[in-house]
C-alpha atoms as a PDB file:
ATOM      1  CA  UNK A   1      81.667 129.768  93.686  1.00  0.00           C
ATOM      2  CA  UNK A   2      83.832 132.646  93.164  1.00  0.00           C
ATOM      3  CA  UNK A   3      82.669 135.830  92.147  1.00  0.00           C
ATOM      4  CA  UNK A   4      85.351 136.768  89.731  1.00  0.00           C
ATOM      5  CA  UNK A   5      84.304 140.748  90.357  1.00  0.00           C
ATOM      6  CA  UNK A   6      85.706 140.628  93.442  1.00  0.00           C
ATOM      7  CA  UNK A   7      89.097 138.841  92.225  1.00  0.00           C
ATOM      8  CA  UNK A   8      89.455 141.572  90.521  1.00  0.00           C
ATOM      9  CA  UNK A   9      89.125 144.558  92.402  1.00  0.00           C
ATOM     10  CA  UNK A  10      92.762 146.237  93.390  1.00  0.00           C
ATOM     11  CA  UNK A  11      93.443 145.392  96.981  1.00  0.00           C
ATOM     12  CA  UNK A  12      94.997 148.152  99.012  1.00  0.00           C
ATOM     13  CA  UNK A  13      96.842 146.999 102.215  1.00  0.00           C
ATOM     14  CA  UNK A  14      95.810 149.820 103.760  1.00  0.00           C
ATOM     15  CA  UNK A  15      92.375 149.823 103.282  1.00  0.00           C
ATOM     16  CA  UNK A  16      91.260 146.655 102.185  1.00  0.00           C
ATOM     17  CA  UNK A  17      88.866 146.158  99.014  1.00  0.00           C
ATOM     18  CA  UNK A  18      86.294 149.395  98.223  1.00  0.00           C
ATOM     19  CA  UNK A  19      82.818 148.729  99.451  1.00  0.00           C
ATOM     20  CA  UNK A  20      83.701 145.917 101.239  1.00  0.00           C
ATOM     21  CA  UNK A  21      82.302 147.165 104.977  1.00  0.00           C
ATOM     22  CA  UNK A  22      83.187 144.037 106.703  1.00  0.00           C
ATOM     23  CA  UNK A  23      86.908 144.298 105.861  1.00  0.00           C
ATOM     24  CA  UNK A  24      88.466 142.168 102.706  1.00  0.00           C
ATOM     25  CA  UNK A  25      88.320 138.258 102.792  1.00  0.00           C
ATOM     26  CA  UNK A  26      91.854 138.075 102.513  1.00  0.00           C
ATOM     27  CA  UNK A  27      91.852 139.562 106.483  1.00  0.00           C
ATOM     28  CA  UNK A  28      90.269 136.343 107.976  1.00  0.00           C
ATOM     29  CA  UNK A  29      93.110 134.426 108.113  1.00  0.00           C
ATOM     30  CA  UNK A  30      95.558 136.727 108.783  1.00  0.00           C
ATOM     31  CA  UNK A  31      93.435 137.728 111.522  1.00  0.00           C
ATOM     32  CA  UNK A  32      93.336 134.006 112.690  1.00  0.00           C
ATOM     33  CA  UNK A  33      97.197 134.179 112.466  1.00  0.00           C
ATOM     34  CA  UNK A  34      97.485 136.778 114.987  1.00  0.00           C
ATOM     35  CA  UNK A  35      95.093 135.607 117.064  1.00  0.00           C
ATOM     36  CA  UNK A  36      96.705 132.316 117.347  1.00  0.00           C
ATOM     37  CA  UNK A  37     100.562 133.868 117.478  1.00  0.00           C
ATOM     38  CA  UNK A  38      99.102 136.756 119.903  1.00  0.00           C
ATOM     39  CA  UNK A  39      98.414 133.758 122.199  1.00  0.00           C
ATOM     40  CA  UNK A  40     101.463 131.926 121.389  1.00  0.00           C
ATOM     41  CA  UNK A  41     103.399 135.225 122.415  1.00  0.00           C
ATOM     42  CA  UNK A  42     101.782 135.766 125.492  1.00  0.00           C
ATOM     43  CA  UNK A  43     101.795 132.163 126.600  1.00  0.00           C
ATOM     44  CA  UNK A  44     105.757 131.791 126.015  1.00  0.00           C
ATOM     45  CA  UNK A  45     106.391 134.851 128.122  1.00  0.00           C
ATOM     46  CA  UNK A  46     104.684 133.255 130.872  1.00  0.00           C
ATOM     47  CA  UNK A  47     106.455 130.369 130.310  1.00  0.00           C
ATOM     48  CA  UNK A  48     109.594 131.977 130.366  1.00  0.00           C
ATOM     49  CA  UNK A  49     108.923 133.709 133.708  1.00  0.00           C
ATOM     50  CA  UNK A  50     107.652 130.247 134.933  1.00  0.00           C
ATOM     51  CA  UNK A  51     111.123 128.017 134.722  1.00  0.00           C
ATOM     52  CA  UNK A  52     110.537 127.781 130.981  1.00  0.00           C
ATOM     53  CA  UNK A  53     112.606 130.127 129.184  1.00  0.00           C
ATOM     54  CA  UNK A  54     113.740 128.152 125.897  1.00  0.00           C
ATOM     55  CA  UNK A  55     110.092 126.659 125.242  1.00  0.00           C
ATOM     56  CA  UNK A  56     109.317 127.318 121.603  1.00  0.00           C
ATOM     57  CA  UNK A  57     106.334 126.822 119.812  1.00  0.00           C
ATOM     58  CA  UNK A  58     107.029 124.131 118.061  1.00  0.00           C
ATOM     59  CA  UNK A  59     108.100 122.361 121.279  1.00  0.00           C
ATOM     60  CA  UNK A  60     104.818 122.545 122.194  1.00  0.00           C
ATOM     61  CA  UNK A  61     103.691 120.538 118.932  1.00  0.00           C
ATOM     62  CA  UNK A  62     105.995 118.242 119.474  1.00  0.00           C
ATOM     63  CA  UNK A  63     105.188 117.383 122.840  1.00  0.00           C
ATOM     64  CA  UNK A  64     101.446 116.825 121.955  1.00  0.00           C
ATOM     65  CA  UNK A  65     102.744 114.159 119.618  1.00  0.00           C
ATOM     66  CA  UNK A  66     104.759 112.062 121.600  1.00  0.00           C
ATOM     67  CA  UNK A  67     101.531 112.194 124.234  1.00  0.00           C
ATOM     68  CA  UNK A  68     101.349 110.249 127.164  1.00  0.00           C
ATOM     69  CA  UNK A  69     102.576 106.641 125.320  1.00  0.00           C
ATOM     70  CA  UNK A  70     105.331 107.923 123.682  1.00  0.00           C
ATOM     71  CA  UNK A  71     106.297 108.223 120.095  1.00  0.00           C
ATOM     72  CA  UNK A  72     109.445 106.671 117.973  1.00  0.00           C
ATOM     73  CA  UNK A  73     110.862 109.184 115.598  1.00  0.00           C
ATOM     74  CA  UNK A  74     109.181 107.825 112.856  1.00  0.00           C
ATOM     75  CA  UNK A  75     105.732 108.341 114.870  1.00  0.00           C
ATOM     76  CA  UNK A  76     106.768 111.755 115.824  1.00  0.00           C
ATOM     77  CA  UNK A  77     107.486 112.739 112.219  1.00  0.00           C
ATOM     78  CA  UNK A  78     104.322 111.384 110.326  1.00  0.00           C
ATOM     79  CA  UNK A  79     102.664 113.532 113.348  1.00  0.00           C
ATOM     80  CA  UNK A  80     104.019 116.639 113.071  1.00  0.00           C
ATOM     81  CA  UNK A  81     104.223 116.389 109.446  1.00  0.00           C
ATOM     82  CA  UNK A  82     107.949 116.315 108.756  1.00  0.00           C
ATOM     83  CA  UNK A  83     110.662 113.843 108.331  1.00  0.00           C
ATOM     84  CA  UNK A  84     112.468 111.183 110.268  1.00  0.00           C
ATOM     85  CA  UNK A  85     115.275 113.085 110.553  1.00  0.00           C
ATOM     86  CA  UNK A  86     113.501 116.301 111.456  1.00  0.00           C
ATOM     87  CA  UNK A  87     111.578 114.665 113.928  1.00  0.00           C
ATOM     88  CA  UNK A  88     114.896 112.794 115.491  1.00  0.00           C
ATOM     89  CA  UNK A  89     116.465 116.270 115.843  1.00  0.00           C
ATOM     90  CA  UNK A  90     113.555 117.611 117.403  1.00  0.00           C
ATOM     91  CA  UNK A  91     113.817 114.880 119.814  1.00  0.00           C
ATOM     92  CA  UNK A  92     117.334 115.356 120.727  1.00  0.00           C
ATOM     93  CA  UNK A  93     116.551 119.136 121.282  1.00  0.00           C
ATOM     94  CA  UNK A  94     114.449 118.506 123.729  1.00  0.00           C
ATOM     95  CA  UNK A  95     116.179 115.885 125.222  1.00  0.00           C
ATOM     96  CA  UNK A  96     118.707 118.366 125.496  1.00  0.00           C
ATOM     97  CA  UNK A  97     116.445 120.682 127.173  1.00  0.00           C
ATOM     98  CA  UNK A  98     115.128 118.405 129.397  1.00  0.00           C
ATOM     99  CA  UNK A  99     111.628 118.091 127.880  1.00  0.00           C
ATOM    100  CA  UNK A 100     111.713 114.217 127.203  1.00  0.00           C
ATOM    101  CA  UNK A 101     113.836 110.646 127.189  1.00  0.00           C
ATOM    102  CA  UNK A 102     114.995 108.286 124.800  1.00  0.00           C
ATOM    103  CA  UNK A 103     114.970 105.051 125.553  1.00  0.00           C
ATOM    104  CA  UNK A 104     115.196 101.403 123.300  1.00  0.00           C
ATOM    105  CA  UNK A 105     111.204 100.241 122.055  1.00  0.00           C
ATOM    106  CA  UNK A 106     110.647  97.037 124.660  1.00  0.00           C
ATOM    107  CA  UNK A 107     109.110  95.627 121.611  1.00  0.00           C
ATOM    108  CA  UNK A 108     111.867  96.234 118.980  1.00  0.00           C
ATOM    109  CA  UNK A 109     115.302  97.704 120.516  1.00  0.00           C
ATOM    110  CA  UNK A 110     116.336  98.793 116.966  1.00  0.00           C
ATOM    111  CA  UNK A 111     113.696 101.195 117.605  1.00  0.00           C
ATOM    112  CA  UNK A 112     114.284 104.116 120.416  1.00  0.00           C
ATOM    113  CA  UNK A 113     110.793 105.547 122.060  1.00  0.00           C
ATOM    114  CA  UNK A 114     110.404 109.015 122.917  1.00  0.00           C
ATOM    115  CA  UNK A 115     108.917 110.138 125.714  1.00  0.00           C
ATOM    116  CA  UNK A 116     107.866 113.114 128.341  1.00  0.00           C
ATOM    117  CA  UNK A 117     109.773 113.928 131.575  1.00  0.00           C
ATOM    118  CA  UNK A 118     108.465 115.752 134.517  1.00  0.00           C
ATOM    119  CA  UNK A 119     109.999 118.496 133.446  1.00  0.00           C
ATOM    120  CA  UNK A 120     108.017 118.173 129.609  1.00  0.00           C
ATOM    121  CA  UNK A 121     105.028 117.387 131.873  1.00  0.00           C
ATOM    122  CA  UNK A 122     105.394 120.508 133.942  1.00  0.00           C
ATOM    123  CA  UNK A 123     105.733 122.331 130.538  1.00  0.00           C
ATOM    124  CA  UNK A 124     101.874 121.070 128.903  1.00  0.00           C
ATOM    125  CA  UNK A 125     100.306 121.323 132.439  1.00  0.00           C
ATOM    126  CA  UNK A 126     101.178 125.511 132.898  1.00  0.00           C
ATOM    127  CA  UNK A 127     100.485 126.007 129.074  1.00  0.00           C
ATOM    128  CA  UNK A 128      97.149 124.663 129.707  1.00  0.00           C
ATOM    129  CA  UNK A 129      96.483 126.696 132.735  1.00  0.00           C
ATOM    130  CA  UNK A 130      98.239 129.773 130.611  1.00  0.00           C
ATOM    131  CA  UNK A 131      95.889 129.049 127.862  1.00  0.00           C
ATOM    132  CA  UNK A 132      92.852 129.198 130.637  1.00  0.00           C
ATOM    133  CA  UNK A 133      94.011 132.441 131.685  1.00  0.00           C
ATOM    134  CA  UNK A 134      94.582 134.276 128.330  1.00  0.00           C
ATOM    135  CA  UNK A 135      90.771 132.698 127.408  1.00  0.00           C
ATOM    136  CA  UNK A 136      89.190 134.739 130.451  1.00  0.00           C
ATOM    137  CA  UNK A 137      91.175 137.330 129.507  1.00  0.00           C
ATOM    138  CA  UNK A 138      89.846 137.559 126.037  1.00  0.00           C
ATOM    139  CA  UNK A 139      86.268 137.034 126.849  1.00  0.00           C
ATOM    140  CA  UNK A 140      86.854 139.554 129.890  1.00  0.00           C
ATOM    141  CA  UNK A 141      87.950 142.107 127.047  1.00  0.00           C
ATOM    142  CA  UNK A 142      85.477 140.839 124.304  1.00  0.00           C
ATOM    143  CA  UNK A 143      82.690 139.567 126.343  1.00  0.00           C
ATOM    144  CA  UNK A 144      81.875 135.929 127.515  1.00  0.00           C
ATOM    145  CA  UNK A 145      79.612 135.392 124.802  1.00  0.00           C
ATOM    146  CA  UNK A 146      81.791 136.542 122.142  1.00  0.00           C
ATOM    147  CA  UNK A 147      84.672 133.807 122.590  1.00  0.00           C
ATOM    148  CA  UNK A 148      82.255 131.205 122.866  1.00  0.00           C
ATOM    149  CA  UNK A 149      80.887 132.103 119.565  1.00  0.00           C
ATOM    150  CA  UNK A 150      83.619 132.406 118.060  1.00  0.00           C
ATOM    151  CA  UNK A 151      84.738 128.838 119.348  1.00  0.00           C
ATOM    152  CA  UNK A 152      81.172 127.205 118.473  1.00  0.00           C
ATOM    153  CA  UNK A 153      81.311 129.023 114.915  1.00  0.00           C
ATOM    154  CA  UNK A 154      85.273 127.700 114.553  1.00  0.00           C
ATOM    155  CA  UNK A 155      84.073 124.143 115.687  1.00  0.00           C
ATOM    156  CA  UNK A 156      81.377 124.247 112.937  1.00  0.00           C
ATOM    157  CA  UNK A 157      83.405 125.104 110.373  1.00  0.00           C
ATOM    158  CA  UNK A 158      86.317 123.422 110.968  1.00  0.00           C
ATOM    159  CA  UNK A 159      86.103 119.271 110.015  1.00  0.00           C
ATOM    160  CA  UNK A 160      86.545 117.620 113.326  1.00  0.00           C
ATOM    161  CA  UNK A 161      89.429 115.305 111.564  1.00  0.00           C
ATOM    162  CA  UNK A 162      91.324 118.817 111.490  1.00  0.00           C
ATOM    163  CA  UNK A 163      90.970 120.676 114.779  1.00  0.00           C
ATOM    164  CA  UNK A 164      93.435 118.839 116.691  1.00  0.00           C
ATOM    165  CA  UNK A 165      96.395 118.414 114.187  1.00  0.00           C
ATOM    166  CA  UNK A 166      99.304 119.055 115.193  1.00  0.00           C
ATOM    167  CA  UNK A 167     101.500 118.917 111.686  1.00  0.00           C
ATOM    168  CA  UNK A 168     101.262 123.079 111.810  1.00  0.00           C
ATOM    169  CA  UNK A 169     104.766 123.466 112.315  1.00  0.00           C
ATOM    170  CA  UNK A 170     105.698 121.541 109.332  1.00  0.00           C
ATOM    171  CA  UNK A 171     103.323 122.822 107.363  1.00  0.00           C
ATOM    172  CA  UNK A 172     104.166 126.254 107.855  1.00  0.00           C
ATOM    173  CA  UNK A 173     107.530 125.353 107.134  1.00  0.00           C
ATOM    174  CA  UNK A 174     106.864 124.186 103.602  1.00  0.00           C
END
């Protein structure tokens, strides 16, 4: 339930909501946010210096979603949460880039399948050991026990339907 005296207090920007010692509720997920796109930063710069310097984020959602079998454009979009035609330029960007193939569906050559090159492979397998590093980096700086609260506590309140979803990018986008 919401306790309409705190709606109502004036929030300051600067300073958050008086009396509130914790910091204002509004924080949380902006402080998410910048945890997640503080990560996102720093993995993309290592990316860059690693033989992957026009990775974007989104990339990275996208690649998840064609996964090891391959998508169709129509599978990539309902995935990532955006259209057909979204999704089919998506494709074609990183096709362009290297990331993935098109080819015609064996089972329906109306149909064209998506799917990961080396080269898109090479991308998920250094993010991954990226994301390792930055993780011991954080719990170097915050203390072991600290991230893997803060992972068990995320796990518990996040439904387990949502923890993997990979439609961020078009939700985000509107």
């Amino acid at each position: 339930m919401v306790d309409e005296k705190k709606v109502n207090q004036v929030v300051d920007p600067g300073k958050g909501i008086a009396g509130v010692e914790d910091g204002p509720a509004w924080e949380l997920p902006f402080l998410l946010l910048s945890g997640f796109r503080a990560l996102i930063d720093r993995l993309h710069g290592e990316l860059a210096a690693q033989g992957h310097p026009d990775a974007r984020p989104a990339h990275g959602f996208a690649l998840q979603a064609i996964g090891p079998d391959g998508a169709t454009a129509s599978e990539l979009g309902r995935r990532l949460g955006v259209s057909k035609q979204a999704a089919g330029k998506t494709a074609d960007r990183l096709a362009a880039l290297g990331y993935v193939t098109t080819a015609a569906d064996p089972a329906d050559a109306r149909r064209k399948v998506v799917r990961l090159t080396p080269h898109g492979l090479d991308l998920l397998n250094r993010s991954a050991a990226v994301f390792a590093a930055l993780r011991a980096e954080w719990a170097r700086q915050a203390g072991p026990g600290r991230v893997q609260d803060m992972e068990t506590t995320l796990r518990a309140l996040v439904p387990a339907s949502d923890r993997y979803r990979l439609d961020a990018a078009g939700w985000l986008g509107g």
